[in-house]
N, C-alpha and C. Protein backbone atom coordinates (compact mmCIF):
# COMPACT_ATOMS: atom_id res chain seq x y z
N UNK A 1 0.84 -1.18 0.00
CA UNK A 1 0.00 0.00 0.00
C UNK A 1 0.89 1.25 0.00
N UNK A 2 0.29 1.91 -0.82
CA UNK A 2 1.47 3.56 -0.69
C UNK A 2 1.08 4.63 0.22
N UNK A 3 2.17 5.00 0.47
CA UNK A 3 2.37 5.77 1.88
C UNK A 3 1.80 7.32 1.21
N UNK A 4 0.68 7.94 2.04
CA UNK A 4 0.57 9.35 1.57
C UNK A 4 1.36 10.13 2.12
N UNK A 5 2.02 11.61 1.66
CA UNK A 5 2.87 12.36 1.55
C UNK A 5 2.39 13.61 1.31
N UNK A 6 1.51 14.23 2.46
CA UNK A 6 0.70 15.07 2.23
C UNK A 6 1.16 16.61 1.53
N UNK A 7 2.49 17.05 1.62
CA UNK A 7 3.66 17.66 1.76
C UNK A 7 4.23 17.46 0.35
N UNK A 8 4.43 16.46 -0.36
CA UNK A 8 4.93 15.92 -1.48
C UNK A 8 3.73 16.80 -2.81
N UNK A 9 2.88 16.01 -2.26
CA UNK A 9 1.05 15.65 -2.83
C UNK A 9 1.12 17.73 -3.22
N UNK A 10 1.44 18.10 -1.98
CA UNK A 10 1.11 19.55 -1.99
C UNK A 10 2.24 20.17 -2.80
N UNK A 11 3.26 20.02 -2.99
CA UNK A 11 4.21 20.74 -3.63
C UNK A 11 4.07 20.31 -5.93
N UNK A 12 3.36 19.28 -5.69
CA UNK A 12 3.28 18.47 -6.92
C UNK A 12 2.30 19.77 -7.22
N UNK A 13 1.06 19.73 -6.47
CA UNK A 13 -0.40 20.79 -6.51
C UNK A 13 0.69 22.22 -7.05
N UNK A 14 1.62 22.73 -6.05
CA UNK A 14 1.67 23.66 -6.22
C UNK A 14 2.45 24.24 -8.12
N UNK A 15 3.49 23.20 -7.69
CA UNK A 15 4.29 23.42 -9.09
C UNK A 15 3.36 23.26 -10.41
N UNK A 16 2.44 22.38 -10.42
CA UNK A 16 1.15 22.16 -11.38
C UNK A 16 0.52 23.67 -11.91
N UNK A 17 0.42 23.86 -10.18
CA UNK A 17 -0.65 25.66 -10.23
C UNK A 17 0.12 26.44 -11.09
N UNK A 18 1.06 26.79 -11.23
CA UNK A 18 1.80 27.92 -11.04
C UNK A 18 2.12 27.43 -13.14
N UNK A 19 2.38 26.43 -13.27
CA UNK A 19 2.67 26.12 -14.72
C UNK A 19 1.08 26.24 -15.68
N UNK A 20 -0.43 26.23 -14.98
CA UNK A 20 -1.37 26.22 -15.50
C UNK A 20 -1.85 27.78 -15.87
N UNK A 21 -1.23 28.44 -14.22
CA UNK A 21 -2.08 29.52 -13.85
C UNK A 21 -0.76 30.75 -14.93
N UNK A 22 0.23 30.51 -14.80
CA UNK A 22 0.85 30.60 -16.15
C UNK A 22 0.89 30.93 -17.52
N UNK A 23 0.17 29.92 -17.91
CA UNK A 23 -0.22 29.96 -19.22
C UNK A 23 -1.65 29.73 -19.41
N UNK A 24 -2.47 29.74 -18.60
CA UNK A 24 -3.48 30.43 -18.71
C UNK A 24 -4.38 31.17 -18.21
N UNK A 25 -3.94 32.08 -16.96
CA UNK A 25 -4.17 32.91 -16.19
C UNK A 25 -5.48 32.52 -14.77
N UNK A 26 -5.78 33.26 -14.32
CA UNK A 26 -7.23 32.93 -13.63
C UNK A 26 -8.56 31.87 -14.12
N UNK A 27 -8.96 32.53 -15.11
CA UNK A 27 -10.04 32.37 -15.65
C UNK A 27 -9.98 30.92 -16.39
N UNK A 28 -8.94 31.02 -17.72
CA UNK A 28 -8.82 29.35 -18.39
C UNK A 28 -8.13 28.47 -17.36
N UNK A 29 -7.35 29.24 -16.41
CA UNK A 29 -6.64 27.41 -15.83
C UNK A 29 -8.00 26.79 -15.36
N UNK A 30 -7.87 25.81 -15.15
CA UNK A 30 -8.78 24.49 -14.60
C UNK A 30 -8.23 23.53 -13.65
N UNK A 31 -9.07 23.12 -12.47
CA UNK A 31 -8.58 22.79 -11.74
C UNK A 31 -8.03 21.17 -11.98
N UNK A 32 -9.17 20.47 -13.15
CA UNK A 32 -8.53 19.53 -13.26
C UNK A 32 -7.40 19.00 -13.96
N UNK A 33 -7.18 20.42 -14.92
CA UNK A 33 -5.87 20.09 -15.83
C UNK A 33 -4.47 20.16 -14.15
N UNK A 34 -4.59 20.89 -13.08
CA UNK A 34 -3.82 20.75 -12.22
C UNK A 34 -3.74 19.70 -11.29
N UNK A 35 -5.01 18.48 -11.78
CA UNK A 35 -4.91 17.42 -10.57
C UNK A 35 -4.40 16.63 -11.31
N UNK A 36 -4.67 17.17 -12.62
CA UNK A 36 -4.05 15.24 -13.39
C UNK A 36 -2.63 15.70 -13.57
N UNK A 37 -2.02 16.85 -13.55
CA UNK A 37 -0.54 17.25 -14.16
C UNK A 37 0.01 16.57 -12.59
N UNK A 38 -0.53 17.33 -11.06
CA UNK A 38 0.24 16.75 -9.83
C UNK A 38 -0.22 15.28 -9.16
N UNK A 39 -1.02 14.84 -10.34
CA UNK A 39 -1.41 13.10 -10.41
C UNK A 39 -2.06 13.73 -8.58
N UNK A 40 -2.64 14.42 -8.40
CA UNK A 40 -3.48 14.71 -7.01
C UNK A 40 -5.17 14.59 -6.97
N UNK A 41 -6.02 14.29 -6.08
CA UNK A 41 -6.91 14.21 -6.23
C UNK A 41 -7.64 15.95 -6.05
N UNK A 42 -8.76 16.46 -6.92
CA UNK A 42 -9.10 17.44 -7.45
C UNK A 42 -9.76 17.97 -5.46
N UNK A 43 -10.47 16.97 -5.06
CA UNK A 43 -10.80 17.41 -3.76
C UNK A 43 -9.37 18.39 -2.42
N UNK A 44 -8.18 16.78 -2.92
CA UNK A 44 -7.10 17.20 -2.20
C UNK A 44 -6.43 19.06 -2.27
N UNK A 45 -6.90 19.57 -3.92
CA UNK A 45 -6.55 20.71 -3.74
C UNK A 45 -7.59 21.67 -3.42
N UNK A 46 -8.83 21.66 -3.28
CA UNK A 46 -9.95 22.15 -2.49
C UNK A 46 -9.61 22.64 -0.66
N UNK A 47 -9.14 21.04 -0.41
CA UNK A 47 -9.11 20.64 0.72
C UNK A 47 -7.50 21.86 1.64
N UNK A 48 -6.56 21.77 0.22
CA UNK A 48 -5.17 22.40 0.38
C UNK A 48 -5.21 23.80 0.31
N UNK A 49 -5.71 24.01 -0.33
CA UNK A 49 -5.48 25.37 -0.71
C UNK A 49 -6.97 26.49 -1.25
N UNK A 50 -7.57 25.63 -0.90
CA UNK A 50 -9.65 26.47 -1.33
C UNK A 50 -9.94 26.82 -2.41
N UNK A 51 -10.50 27.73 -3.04
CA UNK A 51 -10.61 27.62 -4.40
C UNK A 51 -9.91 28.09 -5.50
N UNK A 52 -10.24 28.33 -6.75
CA UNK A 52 -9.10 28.71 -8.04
C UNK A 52 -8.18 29.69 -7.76
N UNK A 53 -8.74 31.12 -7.37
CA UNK A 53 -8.76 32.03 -6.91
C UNK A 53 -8.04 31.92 -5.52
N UNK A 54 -7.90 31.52 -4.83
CA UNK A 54 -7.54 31.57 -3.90
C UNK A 54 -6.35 30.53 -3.95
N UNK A 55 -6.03 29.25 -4.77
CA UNK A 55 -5.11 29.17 -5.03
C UNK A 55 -4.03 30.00 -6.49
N UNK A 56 -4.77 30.57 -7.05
CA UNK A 56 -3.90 31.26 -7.96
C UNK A 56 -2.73 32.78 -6.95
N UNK A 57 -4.14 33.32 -5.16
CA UNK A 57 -3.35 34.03 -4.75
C UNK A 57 -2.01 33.79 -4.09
N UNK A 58 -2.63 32.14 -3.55
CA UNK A 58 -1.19 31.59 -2.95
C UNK A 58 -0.22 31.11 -3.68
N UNK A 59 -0.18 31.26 -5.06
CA UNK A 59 0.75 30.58 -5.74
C UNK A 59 1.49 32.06 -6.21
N UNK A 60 0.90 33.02 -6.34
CA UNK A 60 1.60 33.97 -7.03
C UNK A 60 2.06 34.55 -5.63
N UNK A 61 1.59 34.36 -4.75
CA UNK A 61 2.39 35.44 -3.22
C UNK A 61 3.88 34.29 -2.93
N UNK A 62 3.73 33.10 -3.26
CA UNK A 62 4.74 32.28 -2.86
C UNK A 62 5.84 32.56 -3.55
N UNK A 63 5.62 32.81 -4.98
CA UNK A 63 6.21 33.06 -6.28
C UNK A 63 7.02 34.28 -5.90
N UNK A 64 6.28 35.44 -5.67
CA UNK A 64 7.00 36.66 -5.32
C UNK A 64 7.91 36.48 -3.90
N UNK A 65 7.11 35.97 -3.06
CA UNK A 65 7.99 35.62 -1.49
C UNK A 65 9.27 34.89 -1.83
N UNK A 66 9.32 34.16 -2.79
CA UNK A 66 10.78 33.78 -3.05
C UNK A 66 11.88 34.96 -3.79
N UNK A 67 10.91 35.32 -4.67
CA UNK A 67 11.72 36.31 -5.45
C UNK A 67 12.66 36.92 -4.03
N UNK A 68 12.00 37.81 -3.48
CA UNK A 68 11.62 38.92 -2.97
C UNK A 68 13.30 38.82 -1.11
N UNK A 69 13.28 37.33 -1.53
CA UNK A 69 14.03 36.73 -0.41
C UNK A 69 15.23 36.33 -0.82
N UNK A 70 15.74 35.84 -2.22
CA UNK A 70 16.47 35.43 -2.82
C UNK A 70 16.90 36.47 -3.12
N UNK A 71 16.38 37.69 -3.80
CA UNK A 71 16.96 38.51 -4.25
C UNK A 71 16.26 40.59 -3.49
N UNK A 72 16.84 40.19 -2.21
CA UNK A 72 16.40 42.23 -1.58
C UNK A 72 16.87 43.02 -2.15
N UNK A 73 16.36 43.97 -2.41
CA UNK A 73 16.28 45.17 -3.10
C UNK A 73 18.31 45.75 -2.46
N UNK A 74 18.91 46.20 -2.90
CA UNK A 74 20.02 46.69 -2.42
C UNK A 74 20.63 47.59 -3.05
N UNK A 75 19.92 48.92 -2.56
CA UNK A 75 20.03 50.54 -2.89
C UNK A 75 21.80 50.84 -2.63
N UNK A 76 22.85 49.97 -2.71
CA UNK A 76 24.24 50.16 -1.74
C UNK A 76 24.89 49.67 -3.28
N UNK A 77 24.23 48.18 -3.85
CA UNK A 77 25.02 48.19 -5.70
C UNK A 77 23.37 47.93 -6.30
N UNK A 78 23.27 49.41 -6.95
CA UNK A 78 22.07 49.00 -8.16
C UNK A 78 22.45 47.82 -9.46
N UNK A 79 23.03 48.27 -9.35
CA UNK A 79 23.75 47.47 -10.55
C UNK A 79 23.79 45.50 -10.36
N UNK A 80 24.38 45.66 -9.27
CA UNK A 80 24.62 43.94 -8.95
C UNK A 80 22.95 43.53 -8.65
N UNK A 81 21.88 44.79 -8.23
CA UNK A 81 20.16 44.16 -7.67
C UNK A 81 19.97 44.05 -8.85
N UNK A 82 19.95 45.47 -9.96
CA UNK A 82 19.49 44.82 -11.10
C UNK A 82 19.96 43.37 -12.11
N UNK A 83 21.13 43.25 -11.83
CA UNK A 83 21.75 41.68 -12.98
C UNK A 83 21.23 40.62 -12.42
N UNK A 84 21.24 40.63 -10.61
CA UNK A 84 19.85 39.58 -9.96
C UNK A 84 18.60 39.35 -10.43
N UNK A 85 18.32 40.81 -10.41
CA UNK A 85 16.57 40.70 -10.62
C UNK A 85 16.75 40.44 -12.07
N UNK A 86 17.45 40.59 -13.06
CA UNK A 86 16.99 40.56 -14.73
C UNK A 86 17.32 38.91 -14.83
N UNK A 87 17.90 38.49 -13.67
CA UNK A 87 18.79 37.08 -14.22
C UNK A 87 17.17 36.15 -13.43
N UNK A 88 16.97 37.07 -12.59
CA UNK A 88 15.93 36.07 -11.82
C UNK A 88 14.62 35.72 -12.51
N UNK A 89 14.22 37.36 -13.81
CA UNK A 89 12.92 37.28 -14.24
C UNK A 89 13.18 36.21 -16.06
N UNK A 90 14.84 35.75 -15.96
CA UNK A 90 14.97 35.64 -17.17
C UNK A 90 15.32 33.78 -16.69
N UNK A 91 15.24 33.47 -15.35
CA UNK A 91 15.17 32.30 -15.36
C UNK A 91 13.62 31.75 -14.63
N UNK A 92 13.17 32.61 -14.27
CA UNK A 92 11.24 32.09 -14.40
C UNK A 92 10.53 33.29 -14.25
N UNK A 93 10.49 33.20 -15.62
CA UNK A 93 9.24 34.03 -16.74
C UNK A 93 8.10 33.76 -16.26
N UNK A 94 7.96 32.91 -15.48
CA UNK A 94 6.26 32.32 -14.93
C UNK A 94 5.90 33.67 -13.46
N UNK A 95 6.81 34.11 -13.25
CA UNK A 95 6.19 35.15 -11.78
C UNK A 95 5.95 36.24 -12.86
N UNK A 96 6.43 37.06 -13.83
CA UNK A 96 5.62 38.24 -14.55
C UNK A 96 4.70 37.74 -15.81
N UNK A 97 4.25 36.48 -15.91
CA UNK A 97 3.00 35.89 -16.54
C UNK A 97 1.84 35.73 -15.34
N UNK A 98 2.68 35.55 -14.21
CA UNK A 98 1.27 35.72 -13.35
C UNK A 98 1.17 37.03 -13.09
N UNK A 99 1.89 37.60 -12.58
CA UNK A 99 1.66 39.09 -12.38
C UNK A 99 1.05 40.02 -13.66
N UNK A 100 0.62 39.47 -15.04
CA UNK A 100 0.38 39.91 -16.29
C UNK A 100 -1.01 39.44 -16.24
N UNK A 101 -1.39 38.42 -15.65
CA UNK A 101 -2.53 37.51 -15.69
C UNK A 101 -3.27 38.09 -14.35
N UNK A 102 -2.81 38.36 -13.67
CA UNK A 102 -3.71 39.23 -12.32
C UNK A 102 -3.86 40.54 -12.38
N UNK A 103 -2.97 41.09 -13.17
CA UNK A 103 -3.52 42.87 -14.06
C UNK A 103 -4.66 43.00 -14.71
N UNK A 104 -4.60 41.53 -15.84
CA UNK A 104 -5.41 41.79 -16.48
C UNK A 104 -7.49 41.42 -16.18
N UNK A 105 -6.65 40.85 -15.59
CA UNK A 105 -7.98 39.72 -14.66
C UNK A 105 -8.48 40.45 -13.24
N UNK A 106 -7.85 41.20 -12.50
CA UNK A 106 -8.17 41.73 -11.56
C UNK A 106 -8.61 43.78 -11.87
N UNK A 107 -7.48 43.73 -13.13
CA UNK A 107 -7.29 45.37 -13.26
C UNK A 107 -6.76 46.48 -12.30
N UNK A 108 -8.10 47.22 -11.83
CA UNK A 108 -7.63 47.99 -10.57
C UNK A 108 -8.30 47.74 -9.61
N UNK A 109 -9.34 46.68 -9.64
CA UNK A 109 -9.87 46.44 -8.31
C UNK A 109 -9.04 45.66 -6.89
N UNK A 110 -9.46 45.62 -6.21
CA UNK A 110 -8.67 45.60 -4.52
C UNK A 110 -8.03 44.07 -4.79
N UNK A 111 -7.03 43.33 -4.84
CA UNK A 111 -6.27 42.23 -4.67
C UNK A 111 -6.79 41.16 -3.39
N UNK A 112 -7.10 40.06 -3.62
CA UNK A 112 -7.46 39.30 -2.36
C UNK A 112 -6.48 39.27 -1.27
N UNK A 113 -5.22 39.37 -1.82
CA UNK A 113 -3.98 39.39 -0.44
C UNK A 113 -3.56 41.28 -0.39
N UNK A 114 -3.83 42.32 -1.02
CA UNK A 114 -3.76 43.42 -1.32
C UNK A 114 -2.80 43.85 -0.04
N UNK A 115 -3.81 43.57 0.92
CA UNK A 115 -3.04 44.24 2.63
C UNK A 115 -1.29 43.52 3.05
N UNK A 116 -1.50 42.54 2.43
CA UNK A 116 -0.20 41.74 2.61
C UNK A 116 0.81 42.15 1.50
N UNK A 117 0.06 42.31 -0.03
CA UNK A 117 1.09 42.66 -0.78
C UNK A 117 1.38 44.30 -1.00
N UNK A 118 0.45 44.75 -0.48
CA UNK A 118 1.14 46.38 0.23
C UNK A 118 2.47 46.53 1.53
N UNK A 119 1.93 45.69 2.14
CA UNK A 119 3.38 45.47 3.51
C UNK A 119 4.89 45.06 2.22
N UNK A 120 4.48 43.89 1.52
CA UNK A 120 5.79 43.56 0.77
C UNK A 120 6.23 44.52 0.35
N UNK A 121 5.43 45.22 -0.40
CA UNK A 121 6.32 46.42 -1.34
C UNK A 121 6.54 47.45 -0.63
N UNK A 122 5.69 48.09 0.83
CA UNK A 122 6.06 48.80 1.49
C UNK A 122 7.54 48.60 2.03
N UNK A 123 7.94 47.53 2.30
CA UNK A 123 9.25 47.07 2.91
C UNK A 123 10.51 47.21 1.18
N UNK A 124 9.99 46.74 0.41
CA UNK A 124 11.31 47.13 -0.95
C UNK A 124 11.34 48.94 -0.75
N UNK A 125 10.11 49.50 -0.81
CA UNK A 125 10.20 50.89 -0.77
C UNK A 125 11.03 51.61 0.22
N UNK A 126 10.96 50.81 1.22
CA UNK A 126 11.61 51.73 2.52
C UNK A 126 12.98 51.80 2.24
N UNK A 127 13.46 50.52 1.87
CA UNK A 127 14.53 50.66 1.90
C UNK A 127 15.38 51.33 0.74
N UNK A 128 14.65 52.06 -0.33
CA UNK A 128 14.89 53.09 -1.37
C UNK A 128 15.03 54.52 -0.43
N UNK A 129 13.69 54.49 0.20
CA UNK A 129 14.10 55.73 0.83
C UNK A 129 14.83 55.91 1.82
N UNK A 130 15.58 54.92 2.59
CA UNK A 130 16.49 54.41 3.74
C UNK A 130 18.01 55.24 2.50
N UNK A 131 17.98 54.79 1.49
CA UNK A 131 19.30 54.73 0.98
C UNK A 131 19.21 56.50 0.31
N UNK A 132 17.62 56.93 0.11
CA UNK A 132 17.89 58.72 -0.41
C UNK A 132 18.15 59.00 0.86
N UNK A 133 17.46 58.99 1.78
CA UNK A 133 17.82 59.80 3.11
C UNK A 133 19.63 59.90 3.10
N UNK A 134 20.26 58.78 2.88
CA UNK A 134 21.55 58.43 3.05
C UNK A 134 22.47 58.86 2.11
N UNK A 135 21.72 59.64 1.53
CA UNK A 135 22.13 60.18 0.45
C UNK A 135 22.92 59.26 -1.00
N UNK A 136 22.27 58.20 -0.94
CA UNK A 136 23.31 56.92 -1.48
C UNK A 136 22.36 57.04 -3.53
N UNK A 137 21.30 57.30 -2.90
CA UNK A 137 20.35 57.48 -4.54
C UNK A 137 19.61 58.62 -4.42
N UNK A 138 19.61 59.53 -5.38
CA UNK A 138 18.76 60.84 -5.59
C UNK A 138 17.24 60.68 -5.04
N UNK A 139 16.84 61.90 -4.05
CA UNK A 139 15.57 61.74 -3.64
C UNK A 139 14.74 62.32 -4.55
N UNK A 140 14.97 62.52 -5.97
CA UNK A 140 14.13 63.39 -7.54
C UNK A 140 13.44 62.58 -7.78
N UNK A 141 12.89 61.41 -7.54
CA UNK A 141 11.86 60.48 -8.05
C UNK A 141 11.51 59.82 -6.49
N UNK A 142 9.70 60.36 -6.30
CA UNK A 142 9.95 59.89 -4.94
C UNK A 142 9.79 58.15 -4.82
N UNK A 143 10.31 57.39 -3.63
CA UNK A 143 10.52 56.20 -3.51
C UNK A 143 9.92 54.96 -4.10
N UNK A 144 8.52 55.20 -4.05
CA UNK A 144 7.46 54.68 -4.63
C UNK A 144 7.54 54.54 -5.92
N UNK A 145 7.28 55.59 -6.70
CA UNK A 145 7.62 55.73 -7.89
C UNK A 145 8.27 55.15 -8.86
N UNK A 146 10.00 55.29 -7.89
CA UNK A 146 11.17 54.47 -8.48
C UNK A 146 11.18 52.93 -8.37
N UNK A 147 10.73 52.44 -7.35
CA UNK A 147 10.72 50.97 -6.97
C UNK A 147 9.77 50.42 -8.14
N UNK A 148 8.85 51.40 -8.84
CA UNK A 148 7.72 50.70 -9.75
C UNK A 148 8.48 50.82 -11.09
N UNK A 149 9.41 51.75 -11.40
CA UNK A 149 10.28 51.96 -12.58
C UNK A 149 11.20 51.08 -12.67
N UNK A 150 12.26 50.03 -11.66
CA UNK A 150 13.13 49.66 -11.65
C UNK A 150 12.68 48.60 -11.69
N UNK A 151 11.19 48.19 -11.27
CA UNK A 151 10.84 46.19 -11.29
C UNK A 151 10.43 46.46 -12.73
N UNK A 152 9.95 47.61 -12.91
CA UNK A 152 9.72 47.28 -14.94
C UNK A 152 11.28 47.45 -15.54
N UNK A 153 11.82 47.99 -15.50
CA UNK A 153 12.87 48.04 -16.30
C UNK A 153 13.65 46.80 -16.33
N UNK A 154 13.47 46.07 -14.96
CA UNK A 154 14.21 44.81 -14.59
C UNK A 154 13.37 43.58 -15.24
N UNK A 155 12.11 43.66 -15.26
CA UNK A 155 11.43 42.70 -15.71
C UNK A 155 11.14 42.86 -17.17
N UNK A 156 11.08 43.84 -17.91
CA UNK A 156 9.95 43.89 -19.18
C UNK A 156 10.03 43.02 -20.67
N UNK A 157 12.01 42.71 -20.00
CA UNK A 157 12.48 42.42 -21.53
C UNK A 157 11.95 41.16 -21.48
N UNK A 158 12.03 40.45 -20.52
CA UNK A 158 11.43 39.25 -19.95
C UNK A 158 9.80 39.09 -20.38
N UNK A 159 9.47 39.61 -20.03
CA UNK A 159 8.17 39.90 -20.08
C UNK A 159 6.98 40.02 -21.23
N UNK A 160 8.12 40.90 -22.52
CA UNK A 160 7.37 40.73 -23.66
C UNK A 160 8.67 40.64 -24.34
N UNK A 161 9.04 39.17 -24.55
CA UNK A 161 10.77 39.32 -25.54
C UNK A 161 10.05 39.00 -26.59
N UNK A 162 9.11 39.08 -27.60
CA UNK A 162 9.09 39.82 -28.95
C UNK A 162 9.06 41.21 -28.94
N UNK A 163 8.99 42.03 -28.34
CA UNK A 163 9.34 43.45 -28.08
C UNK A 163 10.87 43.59 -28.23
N UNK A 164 11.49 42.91 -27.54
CA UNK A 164 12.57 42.53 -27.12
C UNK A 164 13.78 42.00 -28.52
N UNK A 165 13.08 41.36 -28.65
CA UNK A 165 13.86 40.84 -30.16
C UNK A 165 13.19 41.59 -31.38
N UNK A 166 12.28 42.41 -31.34
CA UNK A 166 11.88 43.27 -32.61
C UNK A 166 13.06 43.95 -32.25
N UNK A 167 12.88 45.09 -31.16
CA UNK A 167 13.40 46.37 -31.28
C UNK A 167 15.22 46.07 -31.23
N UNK A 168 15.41 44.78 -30.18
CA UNK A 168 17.04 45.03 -29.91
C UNK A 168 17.54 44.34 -30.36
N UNK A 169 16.72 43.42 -30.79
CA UNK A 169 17.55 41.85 -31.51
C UNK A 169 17.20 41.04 -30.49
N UNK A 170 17.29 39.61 -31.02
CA UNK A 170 17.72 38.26 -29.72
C UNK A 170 19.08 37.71 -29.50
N UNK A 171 20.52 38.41 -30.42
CA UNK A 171 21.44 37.19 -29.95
C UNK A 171 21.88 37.74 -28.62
N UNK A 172 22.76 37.14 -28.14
CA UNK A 172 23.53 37.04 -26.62
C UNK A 172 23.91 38.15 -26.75
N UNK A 173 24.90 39.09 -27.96
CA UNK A 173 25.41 40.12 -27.75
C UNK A 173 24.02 41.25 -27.82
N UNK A 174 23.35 41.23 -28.45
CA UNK A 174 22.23 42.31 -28.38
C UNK A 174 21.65 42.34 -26.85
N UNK A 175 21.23 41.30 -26.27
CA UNK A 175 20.52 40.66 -24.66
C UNK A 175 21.84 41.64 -24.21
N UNK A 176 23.14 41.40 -23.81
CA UNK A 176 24.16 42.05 -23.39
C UNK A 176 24.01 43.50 -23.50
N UNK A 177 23.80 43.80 -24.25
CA UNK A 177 24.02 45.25 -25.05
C UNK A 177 22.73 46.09 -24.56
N UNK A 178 22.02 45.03 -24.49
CA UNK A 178 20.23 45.57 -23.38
C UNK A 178 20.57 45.61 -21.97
N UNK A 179 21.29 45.00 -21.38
CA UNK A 179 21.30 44.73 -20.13
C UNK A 179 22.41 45.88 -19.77
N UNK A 180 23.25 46.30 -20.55
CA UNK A 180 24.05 47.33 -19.96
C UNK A 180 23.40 49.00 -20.35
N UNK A 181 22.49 48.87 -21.07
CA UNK A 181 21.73 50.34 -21.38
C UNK A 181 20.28 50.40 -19.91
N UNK A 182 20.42 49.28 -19.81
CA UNK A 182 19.33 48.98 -18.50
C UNK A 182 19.84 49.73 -16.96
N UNK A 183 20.91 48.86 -16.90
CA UNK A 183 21.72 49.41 -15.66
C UNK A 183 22.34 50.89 -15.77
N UNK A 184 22.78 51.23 -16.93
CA UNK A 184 23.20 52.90 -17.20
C UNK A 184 21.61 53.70 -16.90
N UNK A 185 20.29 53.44 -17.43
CA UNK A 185 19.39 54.13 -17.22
C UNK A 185 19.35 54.44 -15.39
N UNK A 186 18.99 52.99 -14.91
CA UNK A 186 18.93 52.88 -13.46
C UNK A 186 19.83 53.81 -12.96
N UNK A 187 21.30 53.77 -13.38
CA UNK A 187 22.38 54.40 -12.39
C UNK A 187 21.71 56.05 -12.84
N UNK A 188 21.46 56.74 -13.99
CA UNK A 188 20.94 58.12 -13.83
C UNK A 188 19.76 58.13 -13.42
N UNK A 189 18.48 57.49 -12.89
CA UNK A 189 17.41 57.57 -12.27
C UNK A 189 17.97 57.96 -10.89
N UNK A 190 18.66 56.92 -10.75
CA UNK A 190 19.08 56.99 -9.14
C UNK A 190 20.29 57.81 -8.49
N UNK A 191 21.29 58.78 -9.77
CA UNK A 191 22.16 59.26 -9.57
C UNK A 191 22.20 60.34 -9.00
């Protein structure tokens, strides 16, 4: 008889979510294309995580909570946060497909985790304005502002690379040649 692995069962659920909710946002994923991908029973993710919606919020807050931990904001080398963050959104493209898929699907109405994902970004923000106070980055763009300019600039090429390969090209040296006009912008935003 096989041993259940409630823990296993749940991480199968989650990696499933996150590859459905992905590529096809809120609305088309389905819950059963995610029970048969984590071979889980459709109740078990009811039971795990409550409904579509409510697992699409825990999959995209988990998504960012890693980002967000792996890679802190560090107003001290822009330069070394940004080659993190561009290297991070260029090795899973799946956190700004969800974050593309909850814009479009939510718009501007209130976020189900909203209060929680205001504290997150309140905490990247502070520490922008921790580093103007310190005189370390120009206080000409106030904190807020900049933190929303620098996750797009860090994310976008990622984000829409036929944009990306129309305007700059796709080989390695063009990607290169993007990534250092990226970090020169950042360093005069923040200079």
């Amino acid at each position: 008889m096989a041993v259940r692995d409630p823990e296993a069962t749940k991480a199968r659920i989650y990696e499933a979510a996150v590859a459905e909710f992905a590529r096809y946002g809120i609305a088309g994923a389905r819950i059963d294309r995610i029970a048969s991908e984590a071979k889980a029973n459709k109740q078990l993710i009811y039971a795990y995580f409550g409904n579509k919606a409510e697992l699409f919020t825990q999959v995209l807050g988990e998504r960012m909570l890693e980002m967000a931990k792996s890679h802190p904001v560090d107003a001290d080398d822009m330069d070394g946060w940004m080659d993190r963050l561009m290297d991070y959104h260029a090795a899973h493209p799946e956190l700004l497909r969800l974050l593309f898929w909850e814009g479009i699907e939510y718009r501007t109405d209130e976020l189900p985790d909203e209060p929680e994902r205001q504290n997150h970004y309140d905490r990247k923000v502070a520490v922008l304005t921790d580093a103007q106070a310190r005189g370390v980055i120009s206080d000409e763009i106030p904190a807020p502002h900049l933190m929303f300019m620098l996750v797009a600039l860090a994310g976008w090429s990622t984000a829409v690379p036929q944009m990306r390969r129309i305007l700059v090209g796709d080989g390695d040296d063009d990607r290169e040649r993007l990534r250092t006009s990226i970090k020169a912008a950042v360093r005069r935003i923040t200079a």
